[in-house]
N, C-alpha and C. Protein backbone atom coordinates (compact mmCIF):
# COMPACT_ATOMS: atom_id res chain seq x y z
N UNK A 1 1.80 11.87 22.68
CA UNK A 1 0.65 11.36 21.98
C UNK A 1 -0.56 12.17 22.41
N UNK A 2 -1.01 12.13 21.79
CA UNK A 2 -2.81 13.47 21.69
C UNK A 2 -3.62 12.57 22.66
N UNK A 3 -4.78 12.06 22.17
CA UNK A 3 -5.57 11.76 22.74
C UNK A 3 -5.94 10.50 22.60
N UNK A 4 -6.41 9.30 24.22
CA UNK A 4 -5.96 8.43 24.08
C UNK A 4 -7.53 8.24 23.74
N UNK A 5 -7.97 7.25 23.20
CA UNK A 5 -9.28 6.49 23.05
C UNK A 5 -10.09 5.84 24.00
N UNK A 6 -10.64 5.99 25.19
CA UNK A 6 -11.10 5.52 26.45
C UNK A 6 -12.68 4.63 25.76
N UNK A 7 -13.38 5.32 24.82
CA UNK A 7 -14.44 4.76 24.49
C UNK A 7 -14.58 5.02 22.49
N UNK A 8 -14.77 3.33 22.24
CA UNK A 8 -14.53 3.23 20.71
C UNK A 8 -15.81 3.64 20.27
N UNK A 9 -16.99 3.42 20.86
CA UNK A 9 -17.48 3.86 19.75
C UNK A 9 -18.39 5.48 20.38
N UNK A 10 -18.67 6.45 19.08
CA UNK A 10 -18.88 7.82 19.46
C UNK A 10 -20.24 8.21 19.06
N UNK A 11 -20.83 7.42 18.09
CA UNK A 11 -22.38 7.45 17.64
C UNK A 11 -22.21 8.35 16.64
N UNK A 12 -21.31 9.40 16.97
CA UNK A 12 -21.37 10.81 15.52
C UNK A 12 -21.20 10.30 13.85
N UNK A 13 -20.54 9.44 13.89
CA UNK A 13 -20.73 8.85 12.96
C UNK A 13 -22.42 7.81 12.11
N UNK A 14 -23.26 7.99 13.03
CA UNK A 14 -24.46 7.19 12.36
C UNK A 14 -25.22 7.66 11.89
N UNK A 15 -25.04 9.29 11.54
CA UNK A 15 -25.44 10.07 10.49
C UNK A 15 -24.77 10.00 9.11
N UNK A 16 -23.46 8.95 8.95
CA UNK A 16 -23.03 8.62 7.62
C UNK A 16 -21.95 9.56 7.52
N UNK A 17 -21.77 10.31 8.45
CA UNK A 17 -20.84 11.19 7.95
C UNK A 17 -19.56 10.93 9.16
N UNK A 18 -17.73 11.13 9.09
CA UNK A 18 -17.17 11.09 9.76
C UNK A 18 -16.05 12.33 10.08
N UNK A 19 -15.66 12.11 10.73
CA UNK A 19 -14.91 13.45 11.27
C UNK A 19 -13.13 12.96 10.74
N UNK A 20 -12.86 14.13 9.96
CA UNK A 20 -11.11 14.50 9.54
C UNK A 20 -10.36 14.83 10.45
N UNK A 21 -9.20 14.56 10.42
CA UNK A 21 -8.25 15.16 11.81
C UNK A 21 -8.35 16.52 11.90
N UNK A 22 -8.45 17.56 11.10
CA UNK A 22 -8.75 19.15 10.80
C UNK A 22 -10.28 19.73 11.62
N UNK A 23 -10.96 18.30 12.08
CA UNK A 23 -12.56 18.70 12.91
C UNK A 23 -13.45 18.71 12.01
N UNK A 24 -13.19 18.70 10.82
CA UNK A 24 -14.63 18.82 9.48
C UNK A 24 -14.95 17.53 9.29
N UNK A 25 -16.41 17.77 9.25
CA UNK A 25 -16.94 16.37 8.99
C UNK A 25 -17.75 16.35 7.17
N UNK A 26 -17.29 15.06 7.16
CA UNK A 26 -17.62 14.59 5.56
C UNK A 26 -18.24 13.31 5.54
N UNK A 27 -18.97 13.41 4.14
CA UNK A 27 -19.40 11.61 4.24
C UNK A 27 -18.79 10.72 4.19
N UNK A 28 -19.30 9.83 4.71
CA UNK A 28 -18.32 8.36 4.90
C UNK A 28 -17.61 7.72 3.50
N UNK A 29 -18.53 8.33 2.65
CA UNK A 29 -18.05 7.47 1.22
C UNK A 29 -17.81 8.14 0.23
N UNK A 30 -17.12 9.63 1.03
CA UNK A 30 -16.38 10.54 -0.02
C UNK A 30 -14.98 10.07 -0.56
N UNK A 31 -14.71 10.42 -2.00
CA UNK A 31 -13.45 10.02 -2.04
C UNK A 31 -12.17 10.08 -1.10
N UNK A 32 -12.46 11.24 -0.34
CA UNK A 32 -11.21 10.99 0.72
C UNK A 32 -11.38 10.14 1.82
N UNK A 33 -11.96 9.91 2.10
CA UNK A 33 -12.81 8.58 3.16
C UNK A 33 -12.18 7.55 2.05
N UNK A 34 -12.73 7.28 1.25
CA UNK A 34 -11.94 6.25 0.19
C UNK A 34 -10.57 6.16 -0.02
N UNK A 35 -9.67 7.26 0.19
CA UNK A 35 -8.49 7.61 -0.05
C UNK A 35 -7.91 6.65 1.44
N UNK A 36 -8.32 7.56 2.64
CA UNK A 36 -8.16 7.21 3.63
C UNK A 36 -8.31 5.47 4.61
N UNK A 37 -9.31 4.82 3.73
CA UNK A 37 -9.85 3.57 3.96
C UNK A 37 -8.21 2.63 3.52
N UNK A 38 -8.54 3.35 1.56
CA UNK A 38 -7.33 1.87 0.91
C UNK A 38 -5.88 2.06 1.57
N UNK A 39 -5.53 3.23 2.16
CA UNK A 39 -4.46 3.50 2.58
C UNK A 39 -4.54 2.09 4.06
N UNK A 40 -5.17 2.37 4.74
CA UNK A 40 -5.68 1.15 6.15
C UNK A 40 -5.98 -0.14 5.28
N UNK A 41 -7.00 -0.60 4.16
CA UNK A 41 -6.58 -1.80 3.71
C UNK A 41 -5.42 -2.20 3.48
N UNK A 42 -4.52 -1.47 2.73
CA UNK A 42 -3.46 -1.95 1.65
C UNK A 42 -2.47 -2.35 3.35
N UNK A 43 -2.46 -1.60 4.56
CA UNK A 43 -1.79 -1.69 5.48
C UNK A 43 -2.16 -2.85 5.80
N UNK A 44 -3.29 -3.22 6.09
CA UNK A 44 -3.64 -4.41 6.56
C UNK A 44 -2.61 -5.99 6.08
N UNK A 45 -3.47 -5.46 4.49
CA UNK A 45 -2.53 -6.67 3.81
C UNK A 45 -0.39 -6.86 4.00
N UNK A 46 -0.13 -5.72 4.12
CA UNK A 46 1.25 -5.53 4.32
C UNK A 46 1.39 -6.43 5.28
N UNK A 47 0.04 -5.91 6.85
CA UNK A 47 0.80 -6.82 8.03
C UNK A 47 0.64 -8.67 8.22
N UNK A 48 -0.52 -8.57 6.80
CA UNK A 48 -0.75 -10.23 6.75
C UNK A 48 0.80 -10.77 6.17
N UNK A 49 0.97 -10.08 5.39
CA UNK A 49 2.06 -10.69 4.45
C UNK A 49 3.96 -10.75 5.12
N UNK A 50 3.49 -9.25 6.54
CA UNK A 50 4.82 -9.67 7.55
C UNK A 50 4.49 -11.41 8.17
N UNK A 51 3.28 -11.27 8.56
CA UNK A 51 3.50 -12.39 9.34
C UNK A 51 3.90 -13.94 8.51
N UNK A 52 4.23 -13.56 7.50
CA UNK A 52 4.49 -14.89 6.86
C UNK A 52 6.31 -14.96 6.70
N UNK A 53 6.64 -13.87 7.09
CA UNK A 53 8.09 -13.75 7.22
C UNK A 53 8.53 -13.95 8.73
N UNK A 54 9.90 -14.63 8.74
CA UNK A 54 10.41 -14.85 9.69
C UNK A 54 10.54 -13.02 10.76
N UNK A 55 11.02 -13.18 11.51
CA UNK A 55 10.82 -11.70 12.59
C UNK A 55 12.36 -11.06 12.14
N UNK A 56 13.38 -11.74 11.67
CA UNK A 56 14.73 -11.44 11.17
C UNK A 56 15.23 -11.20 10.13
N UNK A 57 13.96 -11.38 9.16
CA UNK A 57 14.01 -11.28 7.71
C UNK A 57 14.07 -10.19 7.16
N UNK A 58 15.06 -9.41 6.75
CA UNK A 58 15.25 -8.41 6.08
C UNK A 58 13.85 -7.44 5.24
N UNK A 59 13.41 -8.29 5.07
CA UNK A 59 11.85 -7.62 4.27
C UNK A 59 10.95 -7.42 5.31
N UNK A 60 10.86 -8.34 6.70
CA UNK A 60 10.08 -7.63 7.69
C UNK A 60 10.55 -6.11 7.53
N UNK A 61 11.55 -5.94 7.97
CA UNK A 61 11.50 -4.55 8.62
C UNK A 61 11.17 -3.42 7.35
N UNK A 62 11.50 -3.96 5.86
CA UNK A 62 11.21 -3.34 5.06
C UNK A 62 9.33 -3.19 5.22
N UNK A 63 8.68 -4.10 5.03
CA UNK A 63 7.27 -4.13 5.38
C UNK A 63 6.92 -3.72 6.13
N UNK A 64 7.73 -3.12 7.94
CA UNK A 64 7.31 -2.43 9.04
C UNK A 64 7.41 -0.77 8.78
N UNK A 65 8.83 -0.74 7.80
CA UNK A 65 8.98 0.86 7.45
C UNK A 65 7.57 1.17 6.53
N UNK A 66 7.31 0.52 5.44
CA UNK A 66 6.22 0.72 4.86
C UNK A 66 5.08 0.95 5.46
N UNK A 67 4.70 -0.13 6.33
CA UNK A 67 3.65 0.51 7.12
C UNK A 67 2.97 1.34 7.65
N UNK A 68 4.38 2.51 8.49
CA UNK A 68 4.57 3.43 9.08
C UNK A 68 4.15 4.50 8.09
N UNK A 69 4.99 4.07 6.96
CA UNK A 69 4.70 4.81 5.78
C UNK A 69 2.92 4.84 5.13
N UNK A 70 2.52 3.88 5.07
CA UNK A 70 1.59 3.67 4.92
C UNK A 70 0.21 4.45 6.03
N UNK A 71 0.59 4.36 7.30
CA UNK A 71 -0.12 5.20 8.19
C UNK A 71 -0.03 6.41 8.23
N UNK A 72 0.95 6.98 7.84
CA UNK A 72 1.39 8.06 8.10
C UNK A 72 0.43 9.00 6.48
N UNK A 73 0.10 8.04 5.46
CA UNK A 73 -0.47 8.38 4.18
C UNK A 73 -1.90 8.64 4.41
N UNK A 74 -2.67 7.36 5.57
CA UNK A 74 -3.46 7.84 5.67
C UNK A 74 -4.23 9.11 6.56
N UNK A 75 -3.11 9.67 7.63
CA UNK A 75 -2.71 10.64 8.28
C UNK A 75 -3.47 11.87 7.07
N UNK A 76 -2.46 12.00 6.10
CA UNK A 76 -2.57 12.77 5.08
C UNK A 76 -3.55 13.03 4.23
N UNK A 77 -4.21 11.92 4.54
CA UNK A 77 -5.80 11.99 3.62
C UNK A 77 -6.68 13.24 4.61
N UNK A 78 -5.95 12.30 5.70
CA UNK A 78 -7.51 12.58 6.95
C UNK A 78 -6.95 14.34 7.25
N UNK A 79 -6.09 14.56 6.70
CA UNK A 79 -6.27 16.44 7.48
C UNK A 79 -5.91 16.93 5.75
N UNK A 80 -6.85 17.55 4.89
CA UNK A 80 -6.69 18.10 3.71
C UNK A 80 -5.54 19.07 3.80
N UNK A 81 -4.97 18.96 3.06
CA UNK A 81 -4.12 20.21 2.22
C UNK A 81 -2.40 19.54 3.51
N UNK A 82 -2.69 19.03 3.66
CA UNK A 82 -1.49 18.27 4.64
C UNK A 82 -0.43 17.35 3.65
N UNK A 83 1.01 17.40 3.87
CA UNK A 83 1.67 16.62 3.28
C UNK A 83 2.59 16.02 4.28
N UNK A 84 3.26 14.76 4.61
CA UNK A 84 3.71 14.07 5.25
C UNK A 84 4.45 13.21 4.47
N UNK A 85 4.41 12.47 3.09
CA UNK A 85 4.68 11.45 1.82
C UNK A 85 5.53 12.83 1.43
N UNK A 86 6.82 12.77 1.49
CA UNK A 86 7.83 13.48 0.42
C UNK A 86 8.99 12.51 -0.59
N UNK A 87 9.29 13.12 -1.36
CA UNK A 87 10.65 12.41 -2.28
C UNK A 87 11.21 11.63 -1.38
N UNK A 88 11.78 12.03 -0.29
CA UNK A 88 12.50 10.79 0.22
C UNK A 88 12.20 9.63 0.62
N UNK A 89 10.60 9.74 0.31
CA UNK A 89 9.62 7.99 0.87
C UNK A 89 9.84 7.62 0.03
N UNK A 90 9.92 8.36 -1.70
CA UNK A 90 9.80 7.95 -2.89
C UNK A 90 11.22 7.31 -3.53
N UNK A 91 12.25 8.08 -2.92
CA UNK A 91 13.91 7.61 -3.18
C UNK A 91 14.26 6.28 -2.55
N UNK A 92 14.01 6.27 -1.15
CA UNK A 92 13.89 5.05 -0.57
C UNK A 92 12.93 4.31 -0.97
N UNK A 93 11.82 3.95 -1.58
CA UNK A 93 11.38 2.77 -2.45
C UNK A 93 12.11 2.38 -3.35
N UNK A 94 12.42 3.19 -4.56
CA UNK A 94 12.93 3.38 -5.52
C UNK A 94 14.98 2.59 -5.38
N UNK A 95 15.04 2.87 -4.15
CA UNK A 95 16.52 2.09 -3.35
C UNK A 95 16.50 0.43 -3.48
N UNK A 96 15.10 0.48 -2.12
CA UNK A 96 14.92 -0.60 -1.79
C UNK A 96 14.60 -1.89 -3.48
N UNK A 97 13.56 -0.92 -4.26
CA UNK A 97 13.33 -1.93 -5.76
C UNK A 97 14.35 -2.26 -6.07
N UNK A 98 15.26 -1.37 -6.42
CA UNK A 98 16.57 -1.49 -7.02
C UNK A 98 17.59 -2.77 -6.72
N UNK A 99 17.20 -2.48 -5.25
CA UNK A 99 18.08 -3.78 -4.13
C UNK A 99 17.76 -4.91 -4.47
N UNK A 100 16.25 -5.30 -4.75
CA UNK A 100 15.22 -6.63 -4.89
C UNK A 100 15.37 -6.79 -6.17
N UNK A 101 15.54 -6.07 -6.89
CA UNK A 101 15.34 -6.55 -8.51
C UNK A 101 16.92 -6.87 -8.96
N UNK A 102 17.90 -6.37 -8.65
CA UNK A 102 19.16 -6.57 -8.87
C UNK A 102 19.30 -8.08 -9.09
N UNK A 103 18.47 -8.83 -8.39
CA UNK A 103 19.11 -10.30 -8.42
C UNK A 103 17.86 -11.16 -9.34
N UNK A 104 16.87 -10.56 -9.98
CA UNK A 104 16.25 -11.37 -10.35
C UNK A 104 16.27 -10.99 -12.10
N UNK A 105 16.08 -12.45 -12.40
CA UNK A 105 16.31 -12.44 -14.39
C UNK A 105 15.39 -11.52 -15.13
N UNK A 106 15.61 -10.90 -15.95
CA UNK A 106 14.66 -10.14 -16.91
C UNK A 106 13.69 -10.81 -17.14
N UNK A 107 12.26 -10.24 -16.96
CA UNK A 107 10.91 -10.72 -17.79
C UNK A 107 10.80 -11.18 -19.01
N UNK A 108 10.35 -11.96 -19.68
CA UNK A 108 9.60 -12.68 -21.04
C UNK A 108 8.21 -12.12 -21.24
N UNK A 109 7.59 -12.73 -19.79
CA UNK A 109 6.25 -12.95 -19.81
C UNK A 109 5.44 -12.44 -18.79
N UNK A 110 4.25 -12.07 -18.94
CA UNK A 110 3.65 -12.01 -17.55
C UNK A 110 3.79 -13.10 -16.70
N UNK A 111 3.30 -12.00 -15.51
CA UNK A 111 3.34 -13.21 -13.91
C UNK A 111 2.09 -13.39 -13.60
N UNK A 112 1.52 -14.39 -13.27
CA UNK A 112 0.23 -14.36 -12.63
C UNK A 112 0.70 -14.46 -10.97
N UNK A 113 -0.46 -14.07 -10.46
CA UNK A 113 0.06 -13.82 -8.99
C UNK A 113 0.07 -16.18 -8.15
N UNK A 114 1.04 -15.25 -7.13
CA UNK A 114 1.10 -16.85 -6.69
C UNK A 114 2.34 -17.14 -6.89
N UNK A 115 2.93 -18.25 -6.73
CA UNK A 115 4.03 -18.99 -6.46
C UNK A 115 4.41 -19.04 -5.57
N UNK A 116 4.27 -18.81 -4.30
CA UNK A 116 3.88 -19.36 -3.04
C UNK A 116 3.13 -18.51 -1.88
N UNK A 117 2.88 -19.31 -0.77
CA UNK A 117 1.76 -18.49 0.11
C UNK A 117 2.35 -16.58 0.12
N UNK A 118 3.25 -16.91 0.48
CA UNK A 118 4.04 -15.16 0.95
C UNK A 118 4.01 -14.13 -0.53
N UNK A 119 3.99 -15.09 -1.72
CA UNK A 119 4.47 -14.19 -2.89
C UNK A 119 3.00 -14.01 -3.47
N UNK A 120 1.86 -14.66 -2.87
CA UNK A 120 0.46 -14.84 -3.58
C UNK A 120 -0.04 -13.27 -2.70
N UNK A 121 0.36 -13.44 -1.36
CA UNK A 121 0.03 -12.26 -0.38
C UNK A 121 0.65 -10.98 -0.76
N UNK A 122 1.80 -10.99 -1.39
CA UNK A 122 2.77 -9.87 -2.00
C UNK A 122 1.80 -9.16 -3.08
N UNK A 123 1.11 -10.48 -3.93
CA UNK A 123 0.68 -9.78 -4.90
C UNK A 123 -0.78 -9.28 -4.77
N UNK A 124 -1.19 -9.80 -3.72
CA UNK A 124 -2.73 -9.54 -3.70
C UNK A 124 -2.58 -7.56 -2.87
N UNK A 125 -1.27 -7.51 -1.60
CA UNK A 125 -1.19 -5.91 -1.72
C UNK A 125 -0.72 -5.28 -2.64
N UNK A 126 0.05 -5.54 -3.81
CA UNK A 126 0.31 -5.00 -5.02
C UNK A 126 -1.23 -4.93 -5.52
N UNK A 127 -1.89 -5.51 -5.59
CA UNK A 127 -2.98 -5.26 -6.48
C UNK A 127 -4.03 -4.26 -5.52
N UNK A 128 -4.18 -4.06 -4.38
CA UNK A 128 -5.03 -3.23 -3.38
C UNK A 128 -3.70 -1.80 -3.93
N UNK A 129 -2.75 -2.27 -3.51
CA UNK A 129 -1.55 -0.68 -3.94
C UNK A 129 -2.39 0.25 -5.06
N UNK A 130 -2.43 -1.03 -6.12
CA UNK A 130 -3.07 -0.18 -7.69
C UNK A 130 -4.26 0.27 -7.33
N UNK A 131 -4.98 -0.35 -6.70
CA UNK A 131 -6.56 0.70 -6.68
C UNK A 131 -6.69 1.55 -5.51
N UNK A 132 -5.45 1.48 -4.47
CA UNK A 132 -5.28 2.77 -3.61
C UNK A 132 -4.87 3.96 -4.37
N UNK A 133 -4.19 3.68 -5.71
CA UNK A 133 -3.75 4.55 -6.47
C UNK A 133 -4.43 5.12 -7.17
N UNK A 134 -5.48 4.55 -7.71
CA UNK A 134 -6.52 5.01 -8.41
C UNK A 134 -7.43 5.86 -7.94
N UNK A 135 -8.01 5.37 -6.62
CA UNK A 135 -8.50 6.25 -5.98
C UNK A 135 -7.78 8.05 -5.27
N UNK A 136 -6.65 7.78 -5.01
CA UNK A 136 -5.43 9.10 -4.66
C UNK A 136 -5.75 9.57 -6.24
N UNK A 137 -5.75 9.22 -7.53
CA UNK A 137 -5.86 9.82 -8.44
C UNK A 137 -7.22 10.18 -8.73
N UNK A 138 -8.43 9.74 -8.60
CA UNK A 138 -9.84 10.52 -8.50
C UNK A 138 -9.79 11.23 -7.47
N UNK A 139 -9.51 11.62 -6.24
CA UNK A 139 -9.52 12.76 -5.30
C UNK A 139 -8.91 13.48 -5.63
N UNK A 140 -7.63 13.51 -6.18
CA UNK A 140 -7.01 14.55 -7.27
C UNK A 140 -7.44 15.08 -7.92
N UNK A 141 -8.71 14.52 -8.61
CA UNK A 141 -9.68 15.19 -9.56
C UNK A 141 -10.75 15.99 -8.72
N UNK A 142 -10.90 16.15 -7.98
CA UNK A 142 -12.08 16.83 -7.15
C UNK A 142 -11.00 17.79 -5.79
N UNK A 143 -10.16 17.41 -5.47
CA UNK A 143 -9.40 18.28 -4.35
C UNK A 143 -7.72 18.20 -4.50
N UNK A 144 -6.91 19.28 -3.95
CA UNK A 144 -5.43 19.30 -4.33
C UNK A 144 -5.06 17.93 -3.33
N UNK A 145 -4.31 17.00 -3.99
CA UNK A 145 -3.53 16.47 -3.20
C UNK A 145 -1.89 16.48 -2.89
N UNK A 146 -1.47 15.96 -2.33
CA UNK A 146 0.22 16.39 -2.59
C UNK A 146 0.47 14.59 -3.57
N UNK A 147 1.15 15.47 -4.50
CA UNK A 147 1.58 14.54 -6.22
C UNK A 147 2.20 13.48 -5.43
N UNK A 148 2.95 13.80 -4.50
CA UNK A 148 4.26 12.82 -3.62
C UNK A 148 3.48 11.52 -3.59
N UNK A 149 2.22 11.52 -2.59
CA UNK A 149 1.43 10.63 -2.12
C UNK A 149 0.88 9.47 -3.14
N UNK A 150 0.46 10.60 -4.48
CA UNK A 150 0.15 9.56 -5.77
C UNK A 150 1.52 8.87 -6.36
N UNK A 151 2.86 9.34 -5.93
CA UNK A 151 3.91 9.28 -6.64
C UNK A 151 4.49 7.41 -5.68
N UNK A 152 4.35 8.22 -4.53
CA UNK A 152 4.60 6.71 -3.56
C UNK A 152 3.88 5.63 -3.68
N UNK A 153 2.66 5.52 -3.95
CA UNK A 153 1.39 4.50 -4.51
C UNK A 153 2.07 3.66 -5.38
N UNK A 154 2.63 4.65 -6.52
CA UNK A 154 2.70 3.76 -7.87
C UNK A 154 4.23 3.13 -7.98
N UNK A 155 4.91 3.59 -6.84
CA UNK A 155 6.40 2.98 -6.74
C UNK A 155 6.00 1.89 -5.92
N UNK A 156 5.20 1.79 -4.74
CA UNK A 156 5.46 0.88 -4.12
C UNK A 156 4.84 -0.23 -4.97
N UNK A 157 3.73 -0.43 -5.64
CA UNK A 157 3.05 -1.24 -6.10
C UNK A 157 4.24 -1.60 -7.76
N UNK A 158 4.82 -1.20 -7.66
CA UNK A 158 6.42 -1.89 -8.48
C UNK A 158 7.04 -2.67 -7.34
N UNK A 159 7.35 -2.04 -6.16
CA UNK A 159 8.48 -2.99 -5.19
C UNK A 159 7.71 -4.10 -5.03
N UNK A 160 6.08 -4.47 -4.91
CA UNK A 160 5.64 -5.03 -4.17
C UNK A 160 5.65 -6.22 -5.09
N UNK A 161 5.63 -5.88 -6.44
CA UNK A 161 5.88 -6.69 -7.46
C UNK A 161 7.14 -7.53 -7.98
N UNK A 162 8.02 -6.42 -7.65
CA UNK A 162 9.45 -7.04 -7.43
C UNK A 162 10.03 -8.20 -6.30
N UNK A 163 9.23 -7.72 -5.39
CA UNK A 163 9.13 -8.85 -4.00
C UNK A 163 8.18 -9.86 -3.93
N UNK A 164 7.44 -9.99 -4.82
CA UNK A 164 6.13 -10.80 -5.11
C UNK A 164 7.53 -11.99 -5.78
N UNK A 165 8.33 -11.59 -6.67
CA UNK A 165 9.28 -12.39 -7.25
C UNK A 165 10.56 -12.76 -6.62
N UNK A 166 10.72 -12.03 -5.49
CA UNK A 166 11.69 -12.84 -5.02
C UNK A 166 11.45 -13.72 -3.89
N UNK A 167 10.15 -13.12 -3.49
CA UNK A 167 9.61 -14.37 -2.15
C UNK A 167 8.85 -16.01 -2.72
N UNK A 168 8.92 -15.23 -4.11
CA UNK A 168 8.37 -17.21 -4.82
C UNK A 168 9.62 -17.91 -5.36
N UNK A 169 10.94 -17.33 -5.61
CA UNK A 169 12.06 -17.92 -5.25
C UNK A 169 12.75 -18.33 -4.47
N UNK A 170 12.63 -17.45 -3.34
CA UNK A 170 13.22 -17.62 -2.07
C UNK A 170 12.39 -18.67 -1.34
N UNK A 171 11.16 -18.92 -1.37
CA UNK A 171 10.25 -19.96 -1.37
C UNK A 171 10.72 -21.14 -2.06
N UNK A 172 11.59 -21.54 -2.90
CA UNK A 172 11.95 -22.65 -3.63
C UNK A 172 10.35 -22.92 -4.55
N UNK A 173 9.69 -21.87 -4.80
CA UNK A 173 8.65 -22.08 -5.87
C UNK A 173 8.97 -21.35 -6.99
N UNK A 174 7.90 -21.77 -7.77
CA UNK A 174 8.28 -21.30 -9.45
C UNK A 174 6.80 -20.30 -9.24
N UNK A 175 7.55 -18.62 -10.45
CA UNK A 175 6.77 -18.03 -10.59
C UNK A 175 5.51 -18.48 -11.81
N UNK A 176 4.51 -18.15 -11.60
CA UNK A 176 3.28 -18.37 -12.97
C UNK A 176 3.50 -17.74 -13.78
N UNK A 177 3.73 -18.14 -14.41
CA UNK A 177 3.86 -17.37 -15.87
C UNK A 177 2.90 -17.74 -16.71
N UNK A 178 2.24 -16.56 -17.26
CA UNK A 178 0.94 -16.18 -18.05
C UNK A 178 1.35 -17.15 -18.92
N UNK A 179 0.12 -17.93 -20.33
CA UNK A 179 0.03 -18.64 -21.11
C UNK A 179 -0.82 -18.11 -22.18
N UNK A 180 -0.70 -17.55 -23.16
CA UNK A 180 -2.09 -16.33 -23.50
C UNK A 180 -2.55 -18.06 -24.42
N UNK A 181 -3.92 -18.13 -23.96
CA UNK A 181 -5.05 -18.78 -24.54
C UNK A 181 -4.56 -18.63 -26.22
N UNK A 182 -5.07 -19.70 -26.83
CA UNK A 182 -5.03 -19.61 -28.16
C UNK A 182 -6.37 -20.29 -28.55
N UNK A 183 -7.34 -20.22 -29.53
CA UNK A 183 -8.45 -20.56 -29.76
C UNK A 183 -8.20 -22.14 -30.93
């Protein structure tokens, strides 16, 4: 391990601007700072939503690999032109959906998020996933990113959706299903 942290805070930052793993410093509220942030939110929410799982539960450890995954993305923000997110983060999501959705009935209707505490938390990082994605896709527009990274965003925020539905079953709750208003 590099270097350990003896003192958190450094002051270099209260000029607005922060330092990339590469030593270049940028503003705080550049898109890759943004890139780099939702990657640490969306993690956050992942680890709210372990703790609502038992420590033996098969989806923990799926949610701990993600994580890793997830850190390791924002790794990738923070040193430009760096790739770390390859096909095989993307094959193994794409596994794991496959695994989770196998057992659940074909859609009708939309879902509204919710149907129980764990599947409401599923969906609220599915929904941070989508605007981590959005943002990986405006820094795309201004600097090269590696496609992989935008490619993993938009798979996971499918699994997370797929597991949003099986943790409000496995919950013994019923999913919401949309009602479109009629006038």
């Amino acid at each position: 391990m590099g270097h350990r942290l003896s003192k958190i805070y450094t002051k270099t930052g209260d000029d607005g601007s922060t330092g990339l793993a590469d030593g270049s410093r940028i503003a705080k509220n550049a898109q890759r700072v943004d890139a780099m942030g939702s990657a640490d939110e969306l993690n956050c929410h992942i680890g709210i939503l372990i703790e609502h799982l038992a420590p033996e539960d098969s989806l923990t450890q799926v949610f701990r690999r993600i994580q890793h995954h997830l850190f390791d993305l924002g790794g990738e923000f923070a040193i430009p032109g760096s790739q770390v997110i390859g096909a095989d983060h993307i094959e193994w999501l794409e596994q794991t959906l496959d695994l989770y959705n196998e057992s659940l009935p074909p859609l009708k209707n939309f879902i509204l998020p919710g149907g129980s505490l764990a599947a409401a938390h599923c969906h609220m990082a599915r929904a941070v996933c989508r605007r981590a994605e959005r943002v990986v896709v405006a820094l795309g527009h201004e600097d090269s990113i590696n496609a992989d990274s935008r490619h993993y965003l938009n798979r996971l925020s499918d699994l997370l959706f797929v597991i949003a539905r099986v943790l409000a079953r496995r919950d013994g709750a019923q999913e919401v299903l949309w009602e479109q208003t009629r006038p």
